[in-house]
Every structure is written in structure tokens, then in C-alpha cells.
Protein backbone atom coordinates (compact mmCIF):
# COMPACT_ATOMS: atom_id res chain seq x y z
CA UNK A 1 -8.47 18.39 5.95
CA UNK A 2 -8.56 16.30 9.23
CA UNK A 3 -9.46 12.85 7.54
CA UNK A 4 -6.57 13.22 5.80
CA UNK A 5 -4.56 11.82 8.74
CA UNK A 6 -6.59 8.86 8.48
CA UNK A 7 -4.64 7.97 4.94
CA UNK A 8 -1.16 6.34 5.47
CA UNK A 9 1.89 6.74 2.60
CA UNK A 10 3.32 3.18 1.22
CA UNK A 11 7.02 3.58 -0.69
CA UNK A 12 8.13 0.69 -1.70
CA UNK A 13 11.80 0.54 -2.13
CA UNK A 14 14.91 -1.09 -3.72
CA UNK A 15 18.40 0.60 -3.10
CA UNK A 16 16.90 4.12 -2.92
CA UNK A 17 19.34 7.06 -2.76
CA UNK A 18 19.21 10.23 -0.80
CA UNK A 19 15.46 11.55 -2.37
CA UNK A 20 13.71 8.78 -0.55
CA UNK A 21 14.79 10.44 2.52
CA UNK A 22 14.14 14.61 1.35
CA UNK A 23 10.58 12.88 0.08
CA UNK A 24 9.93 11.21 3.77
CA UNK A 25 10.93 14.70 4.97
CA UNK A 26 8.18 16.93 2.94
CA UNK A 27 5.24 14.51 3.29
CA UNK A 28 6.13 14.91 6.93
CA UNK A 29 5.50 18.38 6.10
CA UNK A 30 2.33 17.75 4.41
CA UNK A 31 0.95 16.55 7.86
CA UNK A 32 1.09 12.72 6.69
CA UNK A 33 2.05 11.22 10.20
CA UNK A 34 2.28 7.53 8.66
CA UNK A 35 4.79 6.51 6.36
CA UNK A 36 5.35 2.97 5.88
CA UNK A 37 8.74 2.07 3.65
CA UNK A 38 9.03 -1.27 2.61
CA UNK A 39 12.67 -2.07 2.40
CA UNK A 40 12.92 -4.70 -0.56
CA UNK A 41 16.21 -6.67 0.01
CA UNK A 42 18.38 -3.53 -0.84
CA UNK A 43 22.08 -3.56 -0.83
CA UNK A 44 24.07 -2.90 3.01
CA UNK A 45 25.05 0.55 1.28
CA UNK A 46 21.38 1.72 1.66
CA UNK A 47 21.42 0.44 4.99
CA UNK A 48 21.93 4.22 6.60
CA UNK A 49 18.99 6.01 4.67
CA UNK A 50 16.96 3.03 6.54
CA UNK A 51 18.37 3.57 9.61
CA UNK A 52 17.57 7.81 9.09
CA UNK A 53 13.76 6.44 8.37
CA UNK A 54 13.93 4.40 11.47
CA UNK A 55 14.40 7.11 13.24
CA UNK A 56 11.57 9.76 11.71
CA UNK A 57 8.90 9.99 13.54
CA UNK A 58 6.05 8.05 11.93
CA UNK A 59 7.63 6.46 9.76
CA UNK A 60 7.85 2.37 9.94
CA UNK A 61 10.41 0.40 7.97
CA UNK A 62 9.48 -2.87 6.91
CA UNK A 63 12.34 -5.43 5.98
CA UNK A 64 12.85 -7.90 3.29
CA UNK A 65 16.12 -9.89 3.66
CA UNK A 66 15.90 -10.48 -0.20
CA UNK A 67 14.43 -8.60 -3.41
CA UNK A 68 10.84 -10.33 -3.82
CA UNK A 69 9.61 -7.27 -6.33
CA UNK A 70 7.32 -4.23 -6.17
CA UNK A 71 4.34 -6.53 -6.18
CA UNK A 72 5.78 -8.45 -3.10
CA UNK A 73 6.66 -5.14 -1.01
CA UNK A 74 3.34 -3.56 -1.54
CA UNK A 75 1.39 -6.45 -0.33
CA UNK A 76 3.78 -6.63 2.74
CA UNK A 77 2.20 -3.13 3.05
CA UNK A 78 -0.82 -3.54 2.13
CA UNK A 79 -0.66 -6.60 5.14
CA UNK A 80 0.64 -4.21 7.85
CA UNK A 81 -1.95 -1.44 6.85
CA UNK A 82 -4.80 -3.63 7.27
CA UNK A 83 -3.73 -4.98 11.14
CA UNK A 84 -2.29 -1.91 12.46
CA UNK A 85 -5.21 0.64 10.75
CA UNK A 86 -8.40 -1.12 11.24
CA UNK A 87 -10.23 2.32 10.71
CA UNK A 88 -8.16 3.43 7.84
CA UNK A 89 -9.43 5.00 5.13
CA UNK A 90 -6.64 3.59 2.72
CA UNK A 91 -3.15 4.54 1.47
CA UNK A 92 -0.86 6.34 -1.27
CA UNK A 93 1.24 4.35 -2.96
CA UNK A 94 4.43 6.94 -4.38
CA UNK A 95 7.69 5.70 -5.64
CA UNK A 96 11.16 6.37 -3.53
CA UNK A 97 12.70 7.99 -6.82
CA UNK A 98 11.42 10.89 -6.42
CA UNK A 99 9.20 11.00 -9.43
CA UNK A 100 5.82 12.33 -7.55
CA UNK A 101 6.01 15.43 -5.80
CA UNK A 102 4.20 15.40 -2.27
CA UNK A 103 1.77 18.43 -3.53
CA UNK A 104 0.67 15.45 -5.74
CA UNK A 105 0.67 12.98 -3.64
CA UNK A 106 -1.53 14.89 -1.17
CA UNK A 107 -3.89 16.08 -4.01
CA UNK A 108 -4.43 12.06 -4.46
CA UNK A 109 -5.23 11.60 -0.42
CA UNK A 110 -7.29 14.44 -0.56
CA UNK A 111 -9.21 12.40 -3.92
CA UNK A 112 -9.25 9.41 -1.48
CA UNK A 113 -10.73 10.94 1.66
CA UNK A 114 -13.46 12.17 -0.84
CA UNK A 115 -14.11 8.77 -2.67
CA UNK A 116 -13.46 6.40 -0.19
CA UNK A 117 -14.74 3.37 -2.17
CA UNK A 118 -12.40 4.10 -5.51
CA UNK A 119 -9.42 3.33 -6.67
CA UNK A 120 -7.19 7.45 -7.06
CA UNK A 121 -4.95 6.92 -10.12
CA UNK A 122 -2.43 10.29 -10.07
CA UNK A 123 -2.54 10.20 -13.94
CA UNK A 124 0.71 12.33 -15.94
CA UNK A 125 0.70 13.59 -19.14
CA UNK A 126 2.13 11.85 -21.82
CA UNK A 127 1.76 14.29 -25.06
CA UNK A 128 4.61 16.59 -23.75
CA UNK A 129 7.60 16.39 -26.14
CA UNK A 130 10.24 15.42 -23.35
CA UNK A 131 8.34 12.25 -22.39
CA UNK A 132 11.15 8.99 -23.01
CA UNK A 133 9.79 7.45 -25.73
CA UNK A 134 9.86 4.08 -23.81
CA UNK A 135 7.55 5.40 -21.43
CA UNK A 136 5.23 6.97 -24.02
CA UNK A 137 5.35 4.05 -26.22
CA UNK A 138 4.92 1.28 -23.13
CA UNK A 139 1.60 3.86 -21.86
CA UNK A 140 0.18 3.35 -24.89
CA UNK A 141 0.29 0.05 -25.53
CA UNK A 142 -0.92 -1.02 -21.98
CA UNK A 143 -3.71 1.41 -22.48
CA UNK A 144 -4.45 -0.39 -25.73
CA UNK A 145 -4.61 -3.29 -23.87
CA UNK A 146 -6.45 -2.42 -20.96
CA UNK A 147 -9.19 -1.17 -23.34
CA UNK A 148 -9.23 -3.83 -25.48
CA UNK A 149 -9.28 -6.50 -22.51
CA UNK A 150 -11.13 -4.72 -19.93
CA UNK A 151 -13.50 -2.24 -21.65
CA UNK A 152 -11.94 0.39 -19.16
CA UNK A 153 -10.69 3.59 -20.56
CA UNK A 154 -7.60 5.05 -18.52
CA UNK A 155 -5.11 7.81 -19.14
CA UNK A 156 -2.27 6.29 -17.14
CA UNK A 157 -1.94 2.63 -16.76
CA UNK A 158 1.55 2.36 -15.49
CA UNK A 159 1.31 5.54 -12.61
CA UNK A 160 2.71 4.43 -9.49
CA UNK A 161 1.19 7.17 -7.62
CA UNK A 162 -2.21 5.51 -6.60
CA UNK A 163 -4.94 6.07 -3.80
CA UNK A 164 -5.75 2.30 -2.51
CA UNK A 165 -9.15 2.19 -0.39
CA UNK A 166 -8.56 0.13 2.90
CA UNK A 167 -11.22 -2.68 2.21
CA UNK A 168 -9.52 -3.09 -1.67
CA UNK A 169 -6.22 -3.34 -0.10
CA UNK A 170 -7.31 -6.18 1.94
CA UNK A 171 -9.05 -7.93 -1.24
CA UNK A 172 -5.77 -7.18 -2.99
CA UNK A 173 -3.89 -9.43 -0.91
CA UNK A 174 -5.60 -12.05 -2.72
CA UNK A 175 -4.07 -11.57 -6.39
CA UNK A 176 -1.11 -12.84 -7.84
CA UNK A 177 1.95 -11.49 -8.46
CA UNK A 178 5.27 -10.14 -6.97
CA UNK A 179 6.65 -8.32 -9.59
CA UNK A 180 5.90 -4.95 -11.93
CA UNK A 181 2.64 -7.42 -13.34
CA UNK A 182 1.22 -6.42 -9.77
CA UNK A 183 0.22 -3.35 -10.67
CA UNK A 184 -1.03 -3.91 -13.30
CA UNK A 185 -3.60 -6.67 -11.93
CA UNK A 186 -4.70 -4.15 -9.05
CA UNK A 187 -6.46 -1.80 -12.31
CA UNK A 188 -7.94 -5.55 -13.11
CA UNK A 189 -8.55 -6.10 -10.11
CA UNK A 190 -11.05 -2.99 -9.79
CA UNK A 191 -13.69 -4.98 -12.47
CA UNK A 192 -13.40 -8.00 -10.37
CA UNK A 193 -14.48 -6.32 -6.88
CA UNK A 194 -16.47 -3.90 -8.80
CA UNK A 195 -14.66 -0.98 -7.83
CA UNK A 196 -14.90 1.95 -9.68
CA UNK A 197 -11.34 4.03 -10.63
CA UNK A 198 -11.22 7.60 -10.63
CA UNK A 199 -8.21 10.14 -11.94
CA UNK A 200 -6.34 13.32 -10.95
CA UNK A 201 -3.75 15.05 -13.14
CA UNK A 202 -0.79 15.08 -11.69
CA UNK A 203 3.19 16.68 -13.04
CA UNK A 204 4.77 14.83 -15.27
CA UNK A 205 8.86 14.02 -13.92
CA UNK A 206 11.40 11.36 -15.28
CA UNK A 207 14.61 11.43 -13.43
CA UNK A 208 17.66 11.01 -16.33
CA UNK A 209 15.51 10.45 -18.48
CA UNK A 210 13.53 7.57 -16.81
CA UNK A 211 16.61 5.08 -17.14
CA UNK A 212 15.85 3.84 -13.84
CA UNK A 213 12.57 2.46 -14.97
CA UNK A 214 12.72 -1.62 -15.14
CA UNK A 215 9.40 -1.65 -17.14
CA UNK A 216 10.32 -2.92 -20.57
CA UNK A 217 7.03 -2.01 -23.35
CA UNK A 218 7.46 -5.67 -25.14
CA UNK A 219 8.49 -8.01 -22.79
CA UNK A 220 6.12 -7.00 -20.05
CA UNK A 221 3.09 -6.67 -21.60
CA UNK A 222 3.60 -9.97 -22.78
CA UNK A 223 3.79 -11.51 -19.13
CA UNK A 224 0.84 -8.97 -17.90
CA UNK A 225 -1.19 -10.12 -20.46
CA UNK A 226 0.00 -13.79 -20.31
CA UNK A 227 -3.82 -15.14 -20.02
CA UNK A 228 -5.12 -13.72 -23.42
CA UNK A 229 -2.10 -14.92 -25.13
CA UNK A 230 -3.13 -18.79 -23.28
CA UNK A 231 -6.32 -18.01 -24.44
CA UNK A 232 -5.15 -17.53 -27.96
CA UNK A 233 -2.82 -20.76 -28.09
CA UNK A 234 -6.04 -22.42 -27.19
CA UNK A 235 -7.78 -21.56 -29.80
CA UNK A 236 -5.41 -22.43 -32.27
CA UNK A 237 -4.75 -25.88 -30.82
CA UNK A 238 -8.62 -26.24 -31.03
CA UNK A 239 -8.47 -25.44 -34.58
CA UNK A 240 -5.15 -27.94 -35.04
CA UNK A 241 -7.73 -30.78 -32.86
CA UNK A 242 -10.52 -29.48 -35.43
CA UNK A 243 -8.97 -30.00 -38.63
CA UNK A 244 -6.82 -33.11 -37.62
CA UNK A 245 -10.15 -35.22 -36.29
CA UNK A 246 -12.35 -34.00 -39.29
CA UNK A 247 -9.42 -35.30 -41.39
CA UNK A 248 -9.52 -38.80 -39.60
CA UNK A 249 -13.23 -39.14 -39.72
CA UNK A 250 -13.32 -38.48 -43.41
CA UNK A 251 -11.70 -41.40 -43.94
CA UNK A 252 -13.23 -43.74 -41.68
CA UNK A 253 -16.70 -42.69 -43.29
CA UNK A 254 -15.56 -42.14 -46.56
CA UNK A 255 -16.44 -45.45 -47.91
CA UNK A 256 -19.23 -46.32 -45.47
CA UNK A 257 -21.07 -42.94 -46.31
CA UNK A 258 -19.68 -41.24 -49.55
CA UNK A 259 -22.74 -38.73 -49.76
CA UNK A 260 -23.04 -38.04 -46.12
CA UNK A 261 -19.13 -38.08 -44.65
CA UNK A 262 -18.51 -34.48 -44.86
CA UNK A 263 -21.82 -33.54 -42.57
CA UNK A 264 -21.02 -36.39 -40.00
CA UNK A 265 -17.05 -35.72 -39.93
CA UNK A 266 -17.79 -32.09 -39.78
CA UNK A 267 -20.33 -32.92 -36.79
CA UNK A 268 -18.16 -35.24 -34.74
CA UNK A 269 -15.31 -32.95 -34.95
CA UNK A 270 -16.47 -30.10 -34.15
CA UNK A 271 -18.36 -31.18 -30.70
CA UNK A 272 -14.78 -33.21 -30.17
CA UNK A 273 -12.39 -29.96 -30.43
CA UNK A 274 -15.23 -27.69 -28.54
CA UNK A 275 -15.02 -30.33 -25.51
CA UNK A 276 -11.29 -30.01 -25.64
CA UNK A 277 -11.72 -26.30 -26.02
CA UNK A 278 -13.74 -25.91 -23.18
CA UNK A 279 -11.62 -27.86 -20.97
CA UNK A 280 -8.17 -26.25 -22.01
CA UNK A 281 -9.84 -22.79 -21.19
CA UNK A 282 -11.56 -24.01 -18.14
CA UNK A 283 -8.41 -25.33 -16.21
CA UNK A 284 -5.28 -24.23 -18.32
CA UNK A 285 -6.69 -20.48 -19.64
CA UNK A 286 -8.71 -19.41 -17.00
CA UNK A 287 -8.27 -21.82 -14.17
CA UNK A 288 -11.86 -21.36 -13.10
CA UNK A 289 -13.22 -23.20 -9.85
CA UNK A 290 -16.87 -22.88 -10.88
CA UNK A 291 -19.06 -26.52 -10.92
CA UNK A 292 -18.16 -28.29 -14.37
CA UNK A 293 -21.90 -28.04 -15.22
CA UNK A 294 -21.98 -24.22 -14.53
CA UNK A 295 -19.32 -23.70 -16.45
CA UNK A 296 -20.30 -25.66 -19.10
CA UNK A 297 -23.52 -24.39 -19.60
CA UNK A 298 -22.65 -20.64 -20.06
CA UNK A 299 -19.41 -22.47 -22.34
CA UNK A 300 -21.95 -23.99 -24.83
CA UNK A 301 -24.73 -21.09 -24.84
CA UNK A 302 -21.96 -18.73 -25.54
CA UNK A 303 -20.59 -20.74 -28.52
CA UNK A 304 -24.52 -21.09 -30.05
CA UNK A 305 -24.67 -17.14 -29.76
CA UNK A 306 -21.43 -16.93 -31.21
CA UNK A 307 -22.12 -18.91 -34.11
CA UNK A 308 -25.74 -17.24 -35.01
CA UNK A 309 -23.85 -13.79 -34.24
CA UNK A 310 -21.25 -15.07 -36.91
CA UNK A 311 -23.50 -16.32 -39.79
CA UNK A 312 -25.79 -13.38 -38.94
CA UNK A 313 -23.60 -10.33 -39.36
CA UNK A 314 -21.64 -12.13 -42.08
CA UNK A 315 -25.03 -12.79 -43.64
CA UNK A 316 -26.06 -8.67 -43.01
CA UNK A 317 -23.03 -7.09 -43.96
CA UNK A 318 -22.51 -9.42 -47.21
CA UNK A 319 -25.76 -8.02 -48.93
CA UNK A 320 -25.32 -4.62 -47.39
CA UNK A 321 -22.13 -4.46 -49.69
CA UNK A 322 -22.60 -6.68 -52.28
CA UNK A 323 -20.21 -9.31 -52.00
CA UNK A 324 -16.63 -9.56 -50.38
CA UNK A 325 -17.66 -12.79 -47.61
CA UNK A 326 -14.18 -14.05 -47.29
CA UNK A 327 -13.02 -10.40 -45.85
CA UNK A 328 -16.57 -10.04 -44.21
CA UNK A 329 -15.99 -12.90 -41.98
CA UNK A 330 -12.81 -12.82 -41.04
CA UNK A 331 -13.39 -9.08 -40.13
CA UNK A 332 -16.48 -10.43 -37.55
CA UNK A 333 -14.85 -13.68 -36.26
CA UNK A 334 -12.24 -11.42 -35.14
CA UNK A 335 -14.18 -9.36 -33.38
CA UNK A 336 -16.52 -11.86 -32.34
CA UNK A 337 -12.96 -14.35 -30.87
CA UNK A 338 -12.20 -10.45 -28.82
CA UNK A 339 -15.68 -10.59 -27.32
CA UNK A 340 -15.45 -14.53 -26.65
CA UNK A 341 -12.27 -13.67 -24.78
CA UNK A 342 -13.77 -10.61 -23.13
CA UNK A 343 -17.08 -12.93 -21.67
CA UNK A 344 -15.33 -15.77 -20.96
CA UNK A 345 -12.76 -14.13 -18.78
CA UNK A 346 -15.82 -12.43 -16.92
CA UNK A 347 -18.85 -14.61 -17.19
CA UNK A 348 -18.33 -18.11 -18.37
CA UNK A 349 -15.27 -18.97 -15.83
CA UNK A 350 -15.29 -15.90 -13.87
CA UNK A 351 -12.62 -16.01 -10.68
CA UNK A 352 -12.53 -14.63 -7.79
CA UNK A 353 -9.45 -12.77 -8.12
CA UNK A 354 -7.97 -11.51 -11.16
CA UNK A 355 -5.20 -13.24 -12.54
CA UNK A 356 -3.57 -11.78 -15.83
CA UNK A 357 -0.04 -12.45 -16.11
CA UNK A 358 3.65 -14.26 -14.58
CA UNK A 359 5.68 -13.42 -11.82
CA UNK A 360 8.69 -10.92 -12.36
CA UNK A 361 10.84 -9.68 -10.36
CA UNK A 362 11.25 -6.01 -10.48
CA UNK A 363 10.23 -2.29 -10.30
């Protein structure tokens, strides 16, 4: 396939052994005549396997003088790809542990000459019983996630083996993160720029075991999905701002208005802990950049469909079963505080760039 040449190979890599160098060697093989290694502030006793790369032909080694993460040396990359390939059709991204064979990694290429506007995800299979349970486990719950935050369904979240289109790798450039989170916010990033994601099965390889892996289930998904876990401290602070200014009104109206207190306190509250709601999410949660008024607007309109939604279904599914309203509503505000989430992330302070989680440093 002749556009195939057109598609360059990005490894980033962080004290690699002797397999980044046999892998260099067989995609050589595979006819892939640009290899760019991004050399991540490894240790002086890698420094000869970079000095063998420097000297393959077409193969560029790009230098870090200290370990910025996987996120930092792709975008380095993803940088030189853009200036020195202006008619690109985009790049494989492959690990330098030798965890994707090049048959796979061309198989990916091939998927990217052929959908040039998608994002290739080499996809393994995970139901095999010699998968490390730490990898099975952490695929599942980032899959979970993904679903749950994104409404995309994908059989490998945490693949580094990817097919990156040239204009997403320039739009790429523009999200956050240095670390493993990176890779995670470039499958975000595809709903942002409205790029679609396609899949092809690739073998399944963990080197001893996958102890080399850095991604740790717990920890990590906590920092990808930093933002929903913002979003959820600021709802409960809005419920703490809620309950502690209905409290305080009671008893300034109390006397004044003994049969009407409740309905005013209720009142005054309420639009008091939405306003501080809104702006929490606005510049703390979200960190949108939208007009005030914009935002505001779609804030409010959201919140009146959210409350008719909840009385509504609470109201439907209460005389569909014949009682149970306690269970009934905490069973739709749930699902209605997912959704909230979900269209306030993508509608009501939609970014520019998907941001979803903290820096951290490593692969």
C-alpha cells in the first residue's frame, strides 16, 4: 500500500532496553521509512540504543534532558510531525517495550490510510485467562468510566497502540496533560473535535507479566477523572450552602412570618446556593470561557428541566408501582445528577479542549 509511507511511527520512550531497537529494526522492514523516538530524559546507560537509532536510517531521535511523561513526549512528537510532514496523513503511536508487534502496528496504518479522519485504536483482548489482573481490572474500570462520562463505548481504553490523524494531532497539542492522563484525554478529546474512533483487534502481549506498567487502576482514574469528582464536591458544597442559608433564614423569618417562613426560606436559599453552584462549576469545575450570560442561560434552563424531569418521573414511576417515593427519587436524582454532569460538561460550559484530569508523571 503506497500511502502507507505517508504514515510516520511515534515511540515514546523512557530507559528502553534492547527491544526498542529489534522493534525499530522490523518496522524498518515493514517499509515504515519514518520513525520518530522521543527520548524522555532516560538514564546515560540508554544512551547507546539512542545513539544505534541515530544512526538508522529514518529514524529521528528527539531529546528530553529530563523525564516530562508520556503525555509530554508524544506532544513533542506530535509538534515535529506537524512541521516536518505538512502532507501527512498521521502517525502510530506503539510503545518501546515491545508489547505491539509491527504486523499490528501496520494493520493500524493500514486502518489509518483508509479512515483518514478517525482516531485507529489497536484494541487487545482482555477475556483471556493470562491477562494481569491489574490490567484487566484497570480496562474495566476506565471503560466504565468512559461510558458513563462520555456515552462512548470502547473495548480498549488504555491501548497504546493508536492511529492519530495529522489534523487531530495538531488539535491535540492543545490539551492538557504530560503524564499517563494524556491518553486518556486524546479518547476525550475525539467528542470535543467531533472525531469519530474506530477499532482493530490486535494480539494481546504483557512482558513479565506487565510489571513494567506505571498505570495504577485506583489512583489514576482518580486524577483522569479529576473533573467529575470537582463536579461532585460541588454539588455537595451546594447542598452544605443550601441547608446552612435555609437554616439562617428560618430564623430571621420565623417570627416575622410564622405561616409563610418555610416557602420564603426555602425560596431564598435555593436561588442563593444555585448562584453559588453555577459559579463554582463555571470557573472551578469546568473552567468555561463562554460569556457569563451564555452560560448562565443554558445553567438555569437546564436546572428548570431538571427539576420537572425530577418531580415528573418520580411522580410516573410512584403510581406505576404503588408507593416506594423515598427509593423512587433517589434512584432518578441519581441519574438525573449523571446526566447534569454529562450536559454540563458538553453544552452548558462546553471548552474548547478537553480537560479531564491532573498532571502525572509517568508511562
Amino acid at each position: 500500500m503506497a500511502d502507507i509511507e505517508r504514515v510516520s511511527i511515534v515511540i515514546p520512550a523512557y530507559n528502553p532496553d534492547e527491544q526498542l531497537l529489534e522493534l525499530v529494526w522490523k518496522l524498518n522492514r515493514e517499509s515504515f521509512d519514518d520513525i520518530i523516538i522521543v527520548n524522555d530524559g532516560s538514564s546515560a546507560a540508554c544512551a547507546s540504543i539512542f545513539d544505534t537509532l541515530d544512526h538508522i536510517s529514518g529514524c529521528t531521535v528527539l531529546r528530553h534532558e529530563q523525564n516530562g511523561g508520556k503525555g509530554k513526549a508524544l506532544k513533542t512528537a506530535f509538534s515535529h510531525y506537524v512541521q516536518a510532514h505538512p502532507d501527512g496523513i498521521g502517525m502510530i503511536t506503539a510503545d518501546a517495550d515491545g508489547q505491539h508487534r509491527p504486523e499490528d502496528i501496520r494493520k493500524t496504518a493500514e486502518e489509518l490510510v483508509e479512515q483518514p479522519e478517525s482516531m485507529i485504536l489497536g484494541v487487545r483482548d482482555f477475556s483471556g485467562e493470562d491477562i494481569p489482573l491489574r490490567s484487566r481490572f484497570g480496562n474495566v474500570l476506565t471503560k466504565f468510566v468512559v461510558k458513563a462520562a462520555s456515552g462512548m463505548k470502547l473495548t480498549d481504553t488504555q491501548t497504546g497502540l493508536r492511529g492519530i490523524p495529522a489534523a487531530f494531532a495538531k488539535e491535540l497539542l492543545e490539551v492538557k496533560g504530560d503524564g499517563y492522563e494524556f491518553e486518556m484525554r486524546m479518547i476525550m478529546a475525539c467528542r470535543t473535535y467531533k472525531r469519530s474512533i474506530a477499532e482493530v483487534t490486535i494480539e494481546t502481549i504483557y512482558m513479565d507479566g506487565n510489571e513494567s506498567s506505571h498505570f495504577h487502576p485506583i489512583l489514576d482514574s482518580i486524577k483522569i477523572y479529576y473533573v467529575f469528582l470537582r463536579f461532585l464536591f460541588s454539588s455537595l458544597a451546594s447542598f452544605v450552602v443550601d441547608v446552612s442559608l435555609f437554616a439562617v433564614f428560618s430564623m430571621v423569618f420565623k417570627a416575622l412570618m410564622p405561616m409563610g417562613f418555610i416557602i420564603l426560606s426555602t425560596v431564598l436559599a435555593r436561588v442563593l446556593s444555585s448562584l453559588f453552584n453555577y459559579f463554582v462549576n463555571r470557573h472551578v469545575v469546568f473552567r468555561s470561557k463562554q460569556y457569563p450570560a451564555r452560560t448562565m442561560v443554558k445553567y438555569y434552563s437546564l436546572a428548570a428541566v431538571q427539576m420537572g424531569a425530577s418531580a415528573g418521573g418520580v411522580y410516573a414511576l410512584y403510581h406505576a408501582t404503588g408507593g416506594h417515593e423515598v427509593p423512587i427519587k433517589i434512584a432518578v436524582d441519581s441519574l438525573l445528577f449523571l446526566l447534569s454532569f454529562y450536559i454540563q460538561r458538553n453544552w452548558v460550559f462546553k471548552r474548547e479542549a478537553s480537560y479531564i484530569g491532573r498532571e502525572v508523571n509517568h508511562y
